[in-house]
Protein backbone atom coordinates (compact mmCIF):
# COMPACT_ATOMS: atom_id res chain seq x y z
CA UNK A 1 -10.87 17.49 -12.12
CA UNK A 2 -9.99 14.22 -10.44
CA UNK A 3 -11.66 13.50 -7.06
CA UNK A 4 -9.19 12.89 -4.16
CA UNK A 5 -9.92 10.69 -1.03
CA UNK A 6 -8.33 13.24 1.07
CA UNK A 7 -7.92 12.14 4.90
CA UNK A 8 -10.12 14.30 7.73
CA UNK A 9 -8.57 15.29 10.87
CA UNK A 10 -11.18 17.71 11.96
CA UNK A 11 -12.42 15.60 15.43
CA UNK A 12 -8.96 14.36 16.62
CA UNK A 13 -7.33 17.48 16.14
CA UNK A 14 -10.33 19.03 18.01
CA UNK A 15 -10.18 16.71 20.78
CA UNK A 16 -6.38 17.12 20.51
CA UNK A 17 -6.02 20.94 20.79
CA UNK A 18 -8.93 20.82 23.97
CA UNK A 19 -6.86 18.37 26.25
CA UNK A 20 -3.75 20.28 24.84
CA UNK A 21 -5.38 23.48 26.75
CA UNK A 22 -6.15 21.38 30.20
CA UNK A 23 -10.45 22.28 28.90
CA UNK A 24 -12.59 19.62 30.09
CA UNK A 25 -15.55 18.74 27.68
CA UNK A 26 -18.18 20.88 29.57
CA UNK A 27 -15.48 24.34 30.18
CA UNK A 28 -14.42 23.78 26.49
CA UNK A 29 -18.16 23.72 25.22
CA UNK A 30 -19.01 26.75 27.60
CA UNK A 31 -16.38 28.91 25.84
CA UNK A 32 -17.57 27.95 22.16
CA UNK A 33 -21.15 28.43 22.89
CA UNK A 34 -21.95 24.59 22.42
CA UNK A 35 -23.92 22.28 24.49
CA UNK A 36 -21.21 19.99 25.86
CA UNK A 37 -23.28 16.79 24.21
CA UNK A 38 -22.62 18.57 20.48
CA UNK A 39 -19.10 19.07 21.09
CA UNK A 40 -18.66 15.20 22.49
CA UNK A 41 -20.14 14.25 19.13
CA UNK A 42 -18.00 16.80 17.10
CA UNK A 43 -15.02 14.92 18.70
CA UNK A 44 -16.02 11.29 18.08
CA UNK A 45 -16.10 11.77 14.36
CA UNK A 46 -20.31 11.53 14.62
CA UNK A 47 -20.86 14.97 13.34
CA UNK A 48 -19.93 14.00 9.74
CA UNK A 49 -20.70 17.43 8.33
CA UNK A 50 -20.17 20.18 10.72
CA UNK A 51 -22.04 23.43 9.75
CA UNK A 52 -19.94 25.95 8.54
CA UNK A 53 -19.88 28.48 11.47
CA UNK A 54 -18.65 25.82 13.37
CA UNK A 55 -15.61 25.23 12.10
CA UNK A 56 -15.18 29.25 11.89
CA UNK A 57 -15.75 29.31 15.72
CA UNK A 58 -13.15 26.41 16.52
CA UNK A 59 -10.65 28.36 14.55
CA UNK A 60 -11.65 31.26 15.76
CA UNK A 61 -11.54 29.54 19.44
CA UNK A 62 -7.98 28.08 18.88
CA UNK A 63 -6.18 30.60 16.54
CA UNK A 64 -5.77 27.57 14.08
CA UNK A 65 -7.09 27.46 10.32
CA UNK A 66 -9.85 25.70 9.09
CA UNK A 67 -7.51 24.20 6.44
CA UNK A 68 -5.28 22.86 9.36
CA UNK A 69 -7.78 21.73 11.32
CA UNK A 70 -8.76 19.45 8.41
CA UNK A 71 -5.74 18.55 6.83
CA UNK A 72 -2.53 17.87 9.44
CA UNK A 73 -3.05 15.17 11.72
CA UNK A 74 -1.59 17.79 14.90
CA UNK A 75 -0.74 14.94 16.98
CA UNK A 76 2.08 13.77 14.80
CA UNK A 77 3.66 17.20 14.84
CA UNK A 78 6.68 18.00 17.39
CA UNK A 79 6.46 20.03 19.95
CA UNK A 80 8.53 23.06 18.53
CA UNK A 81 6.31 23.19 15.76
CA UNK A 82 3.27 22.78 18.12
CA UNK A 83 4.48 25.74 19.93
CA UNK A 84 4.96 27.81 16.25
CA UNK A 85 1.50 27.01 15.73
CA UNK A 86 -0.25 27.93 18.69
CA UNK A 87 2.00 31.09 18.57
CA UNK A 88 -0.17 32.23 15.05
CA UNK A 89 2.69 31.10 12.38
CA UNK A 90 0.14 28.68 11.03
CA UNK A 91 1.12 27.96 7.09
CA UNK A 92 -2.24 28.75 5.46
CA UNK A 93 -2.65 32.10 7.50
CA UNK A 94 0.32 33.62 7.07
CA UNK A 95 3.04 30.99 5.43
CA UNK A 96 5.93 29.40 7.53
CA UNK A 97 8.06 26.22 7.94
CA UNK A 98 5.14 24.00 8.83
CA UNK A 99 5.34 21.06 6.49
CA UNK A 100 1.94 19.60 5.57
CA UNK A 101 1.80 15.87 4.23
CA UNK A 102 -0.49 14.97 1.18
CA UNK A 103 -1.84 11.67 1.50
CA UNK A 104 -4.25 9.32 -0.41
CA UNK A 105 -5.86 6.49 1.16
CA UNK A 106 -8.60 3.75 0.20
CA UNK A 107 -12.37 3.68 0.61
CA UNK A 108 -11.78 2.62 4.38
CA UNK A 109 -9.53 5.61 4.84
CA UNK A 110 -6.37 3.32 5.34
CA UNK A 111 -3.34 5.11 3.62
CA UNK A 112 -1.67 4.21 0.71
CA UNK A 113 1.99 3.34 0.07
CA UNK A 114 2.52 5.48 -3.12
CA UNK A 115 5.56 4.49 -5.43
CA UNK A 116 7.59 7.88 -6.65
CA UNK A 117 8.42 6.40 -10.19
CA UNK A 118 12.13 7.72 -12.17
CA UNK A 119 9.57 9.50 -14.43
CA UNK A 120 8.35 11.42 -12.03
CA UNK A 121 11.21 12.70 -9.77
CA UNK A 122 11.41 16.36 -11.34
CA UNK A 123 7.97 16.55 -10.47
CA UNK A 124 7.48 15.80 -6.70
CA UNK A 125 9.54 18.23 -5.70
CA UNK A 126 7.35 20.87 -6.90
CA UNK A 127 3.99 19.04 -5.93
CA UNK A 128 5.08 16.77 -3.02
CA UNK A 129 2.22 18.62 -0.74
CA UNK A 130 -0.54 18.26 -3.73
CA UNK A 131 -2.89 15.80 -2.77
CA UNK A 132 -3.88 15.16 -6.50
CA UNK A 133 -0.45 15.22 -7.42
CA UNK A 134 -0.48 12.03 -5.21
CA UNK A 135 -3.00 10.37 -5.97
CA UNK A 136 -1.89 10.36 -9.14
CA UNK A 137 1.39 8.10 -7.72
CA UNK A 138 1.44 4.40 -8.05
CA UNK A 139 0.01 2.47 -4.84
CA UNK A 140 1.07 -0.43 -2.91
CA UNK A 141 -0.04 -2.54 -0.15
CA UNK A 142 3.14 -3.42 1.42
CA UNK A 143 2.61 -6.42 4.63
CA UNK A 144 4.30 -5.54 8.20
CA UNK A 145 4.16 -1.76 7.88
CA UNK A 146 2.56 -0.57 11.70
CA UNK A 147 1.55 2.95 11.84
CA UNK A 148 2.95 6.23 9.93
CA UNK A 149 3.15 6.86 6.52
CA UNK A 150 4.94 5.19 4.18
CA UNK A 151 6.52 6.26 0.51
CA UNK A 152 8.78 4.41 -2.11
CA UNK A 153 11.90 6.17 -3.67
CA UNK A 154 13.72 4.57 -6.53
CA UNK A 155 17.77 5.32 -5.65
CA UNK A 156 19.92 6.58 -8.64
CA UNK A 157 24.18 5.57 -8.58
CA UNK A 158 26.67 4.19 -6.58
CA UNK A 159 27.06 6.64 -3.51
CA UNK A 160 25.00 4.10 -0.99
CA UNK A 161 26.54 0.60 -2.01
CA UNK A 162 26.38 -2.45 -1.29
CA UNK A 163 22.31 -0.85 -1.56
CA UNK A 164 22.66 -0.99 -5.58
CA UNK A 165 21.89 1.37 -8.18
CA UNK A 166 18.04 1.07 -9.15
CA UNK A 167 17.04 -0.62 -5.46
CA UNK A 168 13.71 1.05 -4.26
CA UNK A 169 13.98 2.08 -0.45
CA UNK A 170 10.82 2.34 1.32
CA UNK A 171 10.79 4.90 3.99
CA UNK A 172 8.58 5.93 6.56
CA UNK A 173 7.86 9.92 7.10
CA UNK A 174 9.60 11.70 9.61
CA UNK A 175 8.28 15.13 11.28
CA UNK A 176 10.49 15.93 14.25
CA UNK A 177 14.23 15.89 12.07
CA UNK A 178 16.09 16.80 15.01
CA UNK A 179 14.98 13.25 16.69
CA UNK A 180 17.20 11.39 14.55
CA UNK A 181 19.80 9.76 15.40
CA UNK A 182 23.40 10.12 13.93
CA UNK A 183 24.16 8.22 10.64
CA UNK A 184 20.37 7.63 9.73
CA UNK A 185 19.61 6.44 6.42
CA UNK A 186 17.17 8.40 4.99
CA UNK A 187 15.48 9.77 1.95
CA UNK A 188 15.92 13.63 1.41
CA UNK A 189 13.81 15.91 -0.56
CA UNK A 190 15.92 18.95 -1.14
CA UNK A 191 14.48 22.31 -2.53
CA UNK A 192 17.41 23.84 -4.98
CA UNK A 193 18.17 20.46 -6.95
CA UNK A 194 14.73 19.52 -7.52
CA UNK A 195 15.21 15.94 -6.31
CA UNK A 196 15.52 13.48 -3.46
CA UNK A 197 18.75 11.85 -2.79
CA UNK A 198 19.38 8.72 -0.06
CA UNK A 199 21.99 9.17 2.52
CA UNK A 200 23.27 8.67 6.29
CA UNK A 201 21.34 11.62 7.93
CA UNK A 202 22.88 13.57 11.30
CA UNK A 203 21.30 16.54 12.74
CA UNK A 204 24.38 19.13 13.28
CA UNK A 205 23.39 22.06 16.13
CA UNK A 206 24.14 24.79 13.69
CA UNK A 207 20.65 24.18 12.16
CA UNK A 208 22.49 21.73 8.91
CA UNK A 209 21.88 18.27 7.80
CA UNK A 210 25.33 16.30 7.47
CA UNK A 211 24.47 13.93 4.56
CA UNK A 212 26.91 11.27 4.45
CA UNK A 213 27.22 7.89 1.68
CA UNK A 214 28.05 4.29 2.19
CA UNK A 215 30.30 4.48 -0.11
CA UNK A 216 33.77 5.96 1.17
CA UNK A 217 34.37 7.24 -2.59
CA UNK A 218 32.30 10.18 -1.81
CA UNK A 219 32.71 13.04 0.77
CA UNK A 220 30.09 14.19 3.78
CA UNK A 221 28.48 17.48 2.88
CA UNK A 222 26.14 19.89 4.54
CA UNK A 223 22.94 21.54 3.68
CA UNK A 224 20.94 23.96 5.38
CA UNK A 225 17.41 22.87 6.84
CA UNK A 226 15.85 25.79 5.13
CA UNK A 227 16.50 23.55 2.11
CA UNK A 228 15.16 20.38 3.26
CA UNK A 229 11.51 19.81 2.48
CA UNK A 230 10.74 16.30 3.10
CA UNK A 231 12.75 13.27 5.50
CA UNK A 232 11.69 9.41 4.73
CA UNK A 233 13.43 7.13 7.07
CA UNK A 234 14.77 3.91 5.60
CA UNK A 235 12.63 1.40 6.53
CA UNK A 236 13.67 -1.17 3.50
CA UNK A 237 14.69 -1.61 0.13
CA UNK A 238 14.25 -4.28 -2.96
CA UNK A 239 16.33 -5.06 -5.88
CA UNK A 240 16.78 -7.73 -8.44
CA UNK A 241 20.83 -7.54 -7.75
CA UNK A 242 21.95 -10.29 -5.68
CA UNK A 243 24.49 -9.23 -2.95
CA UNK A 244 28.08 -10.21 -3.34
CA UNK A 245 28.64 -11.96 0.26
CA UNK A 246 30.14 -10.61 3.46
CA UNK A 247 32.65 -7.98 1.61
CA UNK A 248 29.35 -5.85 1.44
CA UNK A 249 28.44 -6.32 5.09
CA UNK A 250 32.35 -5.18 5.37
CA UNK A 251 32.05 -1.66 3.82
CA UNK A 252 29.09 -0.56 5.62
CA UNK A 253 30.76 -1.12 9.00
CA UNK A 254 33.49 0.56 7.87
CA UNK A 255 31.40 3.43 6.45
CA UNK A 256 29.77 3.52 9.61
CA UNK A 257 32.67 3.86 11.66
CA UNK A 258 33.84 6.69 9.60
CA UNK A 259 30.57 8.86 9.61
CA UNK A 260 30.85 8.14 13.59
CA UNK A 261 34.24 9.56 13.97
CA UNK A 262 33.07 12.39 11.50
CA UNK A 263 30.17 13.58 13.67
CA UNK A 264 32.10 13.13 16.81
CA UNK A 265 34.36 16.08 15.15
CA UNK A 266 31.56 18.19 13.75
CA UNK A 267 29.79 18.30 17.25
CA UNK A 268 32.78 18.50 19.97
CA UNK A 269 33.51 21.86 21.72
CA UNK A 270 36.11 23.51 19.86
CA UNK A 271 39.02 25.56 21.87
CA UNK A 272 39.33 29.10 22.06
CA UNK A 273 42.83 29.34 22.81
C-alpha cells in the first residue's frame, strides 16, 4: 500500500475546541484528568505521539471523533457546521453532510497543489475525500498562492468563453458555500454526473445552487446542495489560446449583467395577490 503524508490536526483542533468552550488551560485539564503542563504540550504540537487513551478521553471530553480530531482542520469549518458537530452529527460517528478534505503535502507539511488530469475526472468524484487517491494526483508548486488549499481543474467546451476550451482554472477550496457572493466563478463537483463542471455560482435561499455560463448560448440551471460535493473558487486559469482582444472583455460584462438581473428575479419577494 502506498504511504500518504497525511496532515495532523490533533493540537490545533484541541486548542481550538477548549477556547471554543470559554475552558482555560488549568479548568480544561481539571476536567480531563491531566496536569495542566501535559495538556499545554498536547496543544503546542510537542506531544508528537499521544498515548492512545488520550485521544479516547478528548473525544470522549468533546463528543468529537478521534478521526476528526485528526483529520479536519475545525477552524476552517463554518459555523453552521460547527454547531452540527458539536450537536453529535459528526461524519465518522454516525454519517452526515460534513465534508472532509483529503490533502497531501511535502516533507515540511506544506500542501500540495494537485493537478485533476482529463484522465482522471470519472474518478475523483468517487474518491475526492481519499487521501491516497490524492496523492496519487499530479503536484505543483504554484508562486503567490497565500493560505487555503488549492486544486487544478482542466475545463471541457465552450459554456465559459472567452475562458477557452482546455484552459486549466486553479481554484481555491471553499467550506462555508453560502458565503459566496452572486455570480462566482467556481469549480463544482456534482454527485449524479460524476464530474465537475465551471460556472458563475449564486447561493439561492431555497437551499439550490444557480449555476450560470459566460457564454449567453446556454441557460442558468439549478441544482440542489444535497448534490454538490465539492466548491473550488476561481482563483486563475492558463491556456495556450491567445485571447481575441476587447470583444472578449465585451461578453463577460454582458454575461455578467445578465446573471445579475437573473438573481435579482430568483431572490425578490414574490406577490401573493
Amino acid at each position: 500500500m502506498k504511504s500518504v503524508n497525511q496532515k495532523i490536526f490533533f493540537a490545533s483542533n484541541i486548542k481550538f475546541l477548549r477556547t471554543r468552550q470559554g475552558l482555560s488551560q488549568e479548568a480544561a485539564a481539571e476536567k480531563l484528568g491531566l496536569t495542566r503542563a501535559k495538556l499545554a504540550s498536547i496543544e503546542a504540537g510537542n506531544t508528537k505521539a499521544p498515548q492512545p487513551e488520550d485521544y479516547l478521553n478528548f473525544s470522549n471530553f468533546f463528543a468529537v471523533s478521534i478521526d476528526t480530531l485528526l483529520k479536519v482542520n475545525l477552524p476552517l469549518l463554518g459555523e453552521l457546521k460547527l454547531r452540527e458537530l458539536e450537536s453529535g452529527n459528526d461524519v465518522f460517528i454516525k454519517g452526515g453532510n460534513l465534508r472532509v478534505l483529503a490533502i497531501s503535502v511535502d516533507k515540511s507539511n506544506n500542501e500540495h497543489v494537485e493537478y485533476v488530469p482529463i484522465k482522471a475526472k470519472a474518478g475523483y468524484a468517487a474518491s475526492y475525500a481519499d487521501p491516497e487517491f490524492i496523492a496519487s494526483l499530479p503536484k505543483y508548486s504554484l508562486p503567490h498562492l497565500q493560505g487555503g488549499t488549492y486544486r487544478i481543474f482542466p475545463i471541457v467546451g465552450d459554456s465559459m468563453l472567452p475562458i477557452p476550451d482546455g484552459s486549466d482554472v486553479t481554484g481555491s477550496y471553499v467550506e462555508d458555500w453560502t458565503a459566496l457572493p452572486a455570480g462566482t466563478p467556481c469549480i463544482v463537483l456534482l454527485k449524479g454526473q460524476q464530474d465537475f463542471v465551471f460556472k458563475l455560482v449564486s447561493w439561492l435561499p431555497e437551499g439550490q445552487f444557480l449555476l450560470s455560463s459566460l457564454n449567453p448560448a446556454y441557460r442558468p440551471y439549478t441544482v440542489a446542495v444535497e448534490e454538490v460535493l465539492e466548491v473550488w473558487k476561481f482563483h486563475a486559469y492558463s491556456t495556450r489560446v491567445f485571447p481575441d482582444g476587447q470583444s472578449d472583455l465585451s461578453m463577460v460584462m454582458a454575461a455578467i449583467k445578465d446573471l445579475e438581473r437573473h438573481v435579482r428575479s430568483c431572490t425578490q419577494p414574490r406577490s401573493l395577490d
